[in-house]
N, C-alpha and C. Protein backbone atom coordinates (compact mmCIF):
# COMPACT_ATOMS: atom_id res chain seq x y z
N UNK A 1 117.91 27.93 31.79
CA UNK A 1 116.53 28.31 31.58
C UNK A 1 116.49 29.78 31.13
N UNK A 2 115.71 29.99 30.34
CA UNK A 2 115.62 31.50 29.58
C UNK A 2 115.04 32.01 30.59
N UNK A 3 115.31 33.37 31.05
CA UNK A 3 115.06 34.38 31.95
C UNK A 3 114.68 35.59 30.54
N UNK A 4 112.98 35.74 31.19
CA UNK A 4 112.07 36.49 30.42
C UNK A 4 111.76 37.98 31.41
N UNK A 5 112.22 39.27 30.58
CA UNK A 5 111.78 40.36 31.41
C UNK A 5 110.58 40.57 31.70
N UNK A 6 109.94 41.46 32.78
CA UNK A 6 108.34 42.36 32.57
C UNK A 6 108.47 43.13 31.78
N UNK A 7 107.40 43.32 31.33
CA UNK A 7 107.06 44.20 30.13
C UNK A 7 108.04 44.56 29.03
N UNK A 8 108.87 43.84 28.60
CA UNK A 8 109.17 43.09 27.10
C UNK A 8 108.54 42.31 27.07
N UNK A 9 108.53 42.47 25.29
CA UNK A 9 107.94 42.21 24.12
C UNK A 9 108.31 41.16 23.55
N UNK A 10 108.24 40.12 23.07
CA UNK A 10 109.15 38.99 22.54
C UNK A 10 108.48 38.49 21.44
N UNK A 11 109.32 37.92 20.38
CA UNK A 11 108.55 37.31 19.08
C UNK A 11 107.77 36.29 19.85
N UNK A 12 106.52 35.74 19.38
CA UNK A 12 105.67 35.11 19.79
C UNK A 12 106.04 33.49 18.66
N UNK A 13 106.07 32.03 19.43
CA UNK A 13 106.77 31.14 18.56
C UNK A 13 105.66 30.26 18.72
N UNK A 14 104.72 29.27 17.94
CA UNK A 14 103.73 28.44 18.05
C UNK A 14 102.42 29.06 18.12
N UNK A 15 102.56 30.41 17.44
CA UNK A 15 100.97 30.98 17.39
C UNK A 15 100.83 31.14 16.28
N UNK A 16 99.24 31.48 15.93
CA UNK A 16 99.46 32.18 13.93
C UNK A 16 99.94 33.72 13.92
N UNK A 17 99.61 33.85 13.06
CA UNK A 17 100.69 35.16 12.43
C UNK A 17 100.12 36.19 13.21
N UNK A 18 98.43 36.01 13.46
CA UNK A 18 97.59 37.17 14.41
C UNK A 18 97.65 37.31 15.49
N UNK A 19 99.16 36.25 16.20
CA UNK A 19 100.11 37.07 17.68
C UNK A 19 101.06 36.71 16.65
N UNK A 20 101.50 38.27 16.43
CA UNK A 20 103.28 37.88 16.15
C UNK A 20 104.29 38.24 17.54
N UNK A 21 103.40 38.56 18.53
CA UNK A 21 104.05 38.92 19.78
C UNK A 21 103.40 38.76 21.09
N UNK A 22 104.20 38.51 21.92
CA UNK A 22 104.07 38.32 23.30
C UNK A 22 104.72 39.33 24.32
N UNK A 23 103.63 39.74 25.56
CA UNK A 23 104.39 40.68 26.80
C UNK A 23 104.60 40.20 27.92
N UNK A 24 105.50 39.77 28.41
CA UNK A 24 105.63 39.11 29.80
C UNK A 24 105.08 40.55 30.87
N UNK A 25 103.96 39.83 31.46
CA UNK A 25 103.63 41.00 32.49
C UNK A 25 103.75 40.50 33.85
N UNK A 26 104.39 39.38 34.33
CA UNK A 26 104.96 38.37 35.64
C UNK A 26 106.26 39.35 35.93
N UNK A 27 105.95 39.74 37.26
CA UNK A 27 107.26 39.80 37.91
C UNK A 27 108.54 38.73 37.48
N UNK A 28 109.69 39.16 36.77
CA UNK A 28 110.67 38.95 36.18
C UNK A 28 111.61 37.73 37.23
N UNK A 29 111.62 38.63 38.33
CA UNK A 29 111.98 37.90 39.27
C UNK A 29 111.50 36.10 39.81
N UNK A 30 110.51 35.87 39.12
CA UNK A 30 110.27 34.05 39.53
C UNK A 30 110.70 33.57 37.95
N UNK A 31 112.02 33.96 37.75
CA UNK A 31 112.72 33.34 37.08
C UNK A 31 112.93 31.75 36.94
N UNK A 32 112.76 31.33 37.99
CA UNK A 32 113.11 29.32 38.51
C UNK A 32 111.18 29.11 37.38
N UNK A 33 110.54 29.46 37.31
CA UNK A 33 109.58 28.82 36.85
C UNK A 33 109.87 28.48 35.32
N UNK A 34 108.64 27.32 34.61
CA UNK A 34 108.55 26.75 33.16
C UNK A 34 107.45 28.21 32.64
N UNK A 35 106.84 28.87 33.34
CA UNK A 35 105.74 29.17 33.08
C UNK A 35 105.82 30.73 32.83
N UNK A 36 105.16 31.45 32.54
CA UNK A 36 105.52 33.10 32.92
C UNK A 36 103.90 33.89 32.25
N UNK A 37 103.46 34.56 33.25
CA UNK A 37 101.52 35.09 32.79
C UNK A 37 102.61 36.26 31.75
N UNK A 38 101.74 36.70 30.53
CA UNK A 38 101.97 37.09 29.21
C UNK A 38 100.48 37.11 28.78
N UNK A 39 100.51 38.34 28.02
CA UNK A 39 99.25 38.88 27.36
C UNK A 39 99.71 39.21 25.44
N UNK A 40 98.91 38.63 24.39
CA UNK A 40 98.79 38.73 23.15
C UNK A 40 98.92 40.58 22.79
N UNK A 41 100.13 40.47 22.06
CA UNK A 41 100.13 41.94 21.72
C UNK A 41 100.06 41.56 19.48
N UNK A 42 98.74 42.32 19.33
CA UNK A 42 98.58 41.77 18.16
C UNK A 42 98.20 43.66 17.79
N UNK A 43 98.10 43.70 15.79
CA UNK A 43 98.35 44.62 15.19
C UNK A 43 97.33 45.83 15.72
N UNK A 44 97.41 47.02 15.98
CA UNK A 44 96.32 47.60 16.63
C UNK A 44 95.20 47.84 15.34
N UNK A 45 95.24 47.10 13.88
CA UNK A 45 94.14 47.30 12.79
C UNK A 45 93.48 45.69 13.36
N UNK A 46 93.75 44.79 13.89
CA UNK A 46 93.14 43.48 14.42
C UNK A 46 92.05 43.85 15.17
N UNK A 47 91.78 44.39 15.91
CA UNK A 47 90.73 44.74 17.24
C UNK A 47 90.53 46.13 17.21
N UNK A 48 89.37 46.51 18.20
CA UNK A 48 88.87 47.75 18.58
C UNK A 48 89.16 47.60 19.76
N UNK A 49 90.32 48.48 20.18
CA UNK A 49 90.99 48.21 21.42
C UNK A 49 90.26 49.14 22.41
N UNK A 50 90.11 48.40 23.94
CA UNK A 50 89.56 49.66 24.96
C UNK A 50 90.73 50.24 25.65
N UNK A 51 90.84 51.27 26.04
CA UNK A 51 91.73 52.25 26.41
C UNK A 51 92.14 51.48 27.85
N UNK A 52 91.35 51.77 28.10
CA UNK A 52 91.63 51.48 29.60
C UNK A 52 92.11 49.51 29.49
N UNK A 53 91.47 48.87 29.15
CA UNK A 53 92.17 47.43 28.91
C UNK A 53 93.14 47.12 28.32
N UNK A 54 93.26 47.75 26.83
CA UNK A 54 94.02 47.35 25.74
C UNK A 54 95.09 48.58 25.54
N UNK A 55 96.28 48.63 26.72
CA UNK A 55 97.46 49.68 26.18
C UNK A 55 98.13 49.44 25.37
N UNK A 56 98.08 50.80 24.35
CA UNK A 56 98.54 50.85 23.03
C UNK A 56 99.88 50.94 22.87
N UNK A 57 101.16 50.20 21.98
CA UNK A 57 102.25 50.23 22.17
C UNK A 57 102.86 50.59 20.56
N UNK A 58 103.86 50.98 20.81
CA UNK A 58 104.31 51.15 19.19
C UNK A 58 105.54 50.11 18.24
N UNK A 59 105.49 49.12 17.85
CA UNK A 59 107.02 48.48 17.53
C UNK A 59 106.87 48.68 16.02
N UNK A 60 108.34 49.38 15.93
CA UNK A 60 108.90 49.40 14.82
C UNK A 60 107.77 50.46 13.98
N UNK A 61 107.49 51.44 14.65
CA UNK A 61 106.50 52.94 13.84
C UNK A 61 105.28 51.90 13.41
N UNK A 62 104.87 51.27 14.28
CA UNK A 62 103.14 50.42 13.63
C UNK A 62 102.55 50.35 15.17
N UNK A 63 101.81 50.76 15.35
CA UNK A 63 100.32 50.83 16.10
C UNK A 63 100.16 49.20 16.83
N UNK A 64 100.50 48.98 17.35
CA UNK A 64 99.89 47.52 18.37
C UNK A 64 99.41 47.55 19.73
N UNK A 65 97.90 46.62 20.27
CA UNK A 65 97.46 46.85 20.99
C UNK A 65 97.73 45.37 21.82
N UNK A 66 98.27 45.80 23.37
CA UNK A 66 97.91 44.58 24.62
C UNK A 66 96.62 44.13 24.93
N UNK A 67 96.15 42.67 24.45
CA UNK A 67 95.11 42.40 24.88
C UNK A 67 95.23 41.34 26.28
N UNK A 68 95.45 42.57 27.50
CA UNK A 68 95.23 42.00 28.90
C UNK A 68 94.19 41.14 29.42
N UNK A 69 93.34 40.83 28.45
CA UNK A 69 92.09 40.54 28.94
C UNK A 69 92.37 39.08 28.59
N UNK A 70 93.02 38.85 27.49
CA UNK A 70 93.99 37.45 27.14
C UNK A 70 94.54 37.05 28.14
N UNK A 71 95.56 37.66 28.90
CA UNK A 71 96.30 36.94 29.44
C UNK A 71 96.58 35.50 30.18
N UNK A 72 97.54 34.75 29.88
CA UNK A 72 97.67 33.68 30.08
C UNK A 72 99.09 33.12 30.55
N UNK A 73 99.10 31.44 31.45
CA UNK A 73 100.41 31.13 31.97
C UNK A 73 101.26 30.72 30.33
N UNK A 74 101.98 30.78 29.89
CA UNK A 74 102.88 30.61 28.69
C UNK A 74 104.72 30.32 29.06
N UNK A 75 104.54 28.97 28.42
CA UNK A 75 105.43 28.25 28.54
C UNK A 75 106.72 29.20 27.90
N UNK A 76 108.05 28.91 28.48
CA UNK A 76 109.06 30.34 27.55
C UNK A 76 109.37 29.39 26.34
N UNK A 77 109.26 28.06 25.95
CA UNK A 77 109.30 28.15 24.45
C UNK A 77 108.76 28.61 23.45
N UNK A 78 107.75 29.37 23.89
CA UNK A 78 106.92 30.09 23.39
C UNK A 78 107.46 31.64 22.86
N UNK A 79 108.43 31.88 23.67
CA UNK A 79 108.81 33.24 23.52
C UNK A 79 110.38 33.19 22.54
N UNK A 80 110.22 33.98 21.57
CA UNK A 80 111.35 33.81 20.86
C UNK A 80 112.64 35.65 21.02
N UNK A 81 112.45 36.20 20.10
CA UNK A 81 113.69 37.02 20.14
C UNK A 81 113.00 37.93 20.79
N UNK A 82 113.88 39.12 21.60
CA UNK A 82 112.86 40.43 22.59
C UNK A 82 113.00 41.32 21.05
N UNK A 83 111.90 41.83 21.31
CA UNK A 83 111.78 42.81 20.04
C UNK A 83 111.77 44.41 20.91
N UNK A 84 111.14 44.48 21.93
CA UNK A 84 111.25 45.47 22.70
C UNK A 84 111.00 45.66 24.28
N UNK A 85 111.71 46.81 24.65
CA UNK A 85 111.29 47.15 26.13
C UNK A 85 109.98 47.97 26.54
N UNK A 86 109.12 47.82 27.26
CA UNK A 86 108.00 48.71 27.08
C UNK A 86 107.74 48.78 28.62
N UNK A 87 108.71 48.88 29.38
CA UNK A 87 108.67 49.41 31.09
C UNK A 87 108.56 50.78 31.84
N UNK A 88 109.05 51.32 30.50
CA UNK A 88 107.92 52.99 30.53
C UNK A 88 106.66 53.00 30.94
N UNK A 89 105.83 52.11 30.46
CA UNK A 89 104.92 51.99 30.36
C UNK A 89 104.37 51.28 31.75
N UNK A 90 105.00 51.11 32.35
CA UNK A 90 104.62 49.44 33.39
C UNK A 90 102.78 50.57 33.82
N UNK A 91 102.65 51.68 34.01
CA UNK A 91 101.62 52.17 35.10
C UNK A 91 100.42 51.83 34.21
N UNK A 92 100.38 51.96 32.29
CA UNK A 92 99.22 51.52 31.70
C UNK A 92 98.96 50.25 32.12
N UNK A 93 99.98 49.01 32.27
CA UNK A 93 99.72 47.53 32.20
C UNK A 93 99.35 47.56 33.66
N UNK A 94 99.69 48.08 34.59
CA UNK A 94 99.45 47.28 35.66
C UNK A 94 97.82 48.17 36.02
N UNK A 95 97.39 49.40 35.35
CA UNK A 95 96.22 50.15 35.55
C UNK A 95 95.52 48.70 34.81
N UNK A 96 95.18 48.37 33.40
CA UNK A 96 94.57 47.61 32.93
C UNK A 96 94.63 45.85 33.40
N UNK A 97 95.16 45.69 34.29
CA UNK A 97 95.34 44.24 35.01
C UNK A 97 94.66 44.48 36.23
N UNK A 98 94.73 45.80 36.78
CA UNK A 98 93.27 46.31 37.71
C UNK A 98 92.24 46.03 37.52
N UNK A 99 92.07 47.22 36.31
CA UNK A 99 90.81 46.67 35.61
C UNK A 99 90.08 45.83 35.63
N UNK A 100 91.16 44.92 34.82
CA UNK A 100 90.01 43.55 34.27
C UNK A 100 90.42 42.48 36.05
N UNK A 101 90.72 42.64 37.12
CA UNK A 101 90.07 42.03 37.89
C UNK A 101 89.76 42.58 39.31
N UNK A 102 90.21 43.84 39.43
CA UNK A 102 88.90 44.53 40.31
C UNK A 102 88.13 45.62 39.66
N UNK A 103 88.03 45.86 38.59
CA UNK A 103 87.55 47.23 38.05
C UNK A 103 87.59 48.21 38.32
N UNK A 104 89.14 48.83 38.76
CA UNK A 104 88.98 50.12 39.42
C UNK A 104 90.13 50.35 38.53
């Protein structure tokens, strides 16, 4: 079974072109599951991203925004090659997963 990191980035496989990517934001660790919660990381010219919801990431020198507010359970055939690590980051994703469900 494919073992998917937190917060990598992975080619996105069975979507249109407007997710070319996926972020596993599930603790890494419930590895034994089919399933893994993942939020749409699409071009940051797609949306008017909110700061506080939508942390801004960079792959490959282009502007892309996490839309947390997406997030969803996603099967790992879904997830194709890691394109990047973005665990620097873990304090924006887990501030904006606050957010959108206690609002603080």
């Amino acid at each position: 079974m494919k073992t998917l990191k937190q917060y990598c980035v992975y080619e996105a496989k069975g979507f249109s072109r407007l997710i070319p990517y996926l972020i596993v934001l599930q603790y890494d660790g419930l590895y034994d599951l089919n399933d893994v919660v993942a939020a749409p990381v699409v071009k940051a010219t797609r949306i008017k991203g909110i700061p506080v919801l939508n942390p801004k990431i960079e792959i490959d020198a282009q502007p892309f925004f996490v839309q947390v507010e997406k997030l969803s359970a996603l099967n790992k055939r879904n997830f194709g090659e890691l394109v990047g690590d973005f665990d620097e980051q873990f304090y924006e994703f887990t501030k904006s997963i606050d957010r959108l469900f206690s609002g603080i």
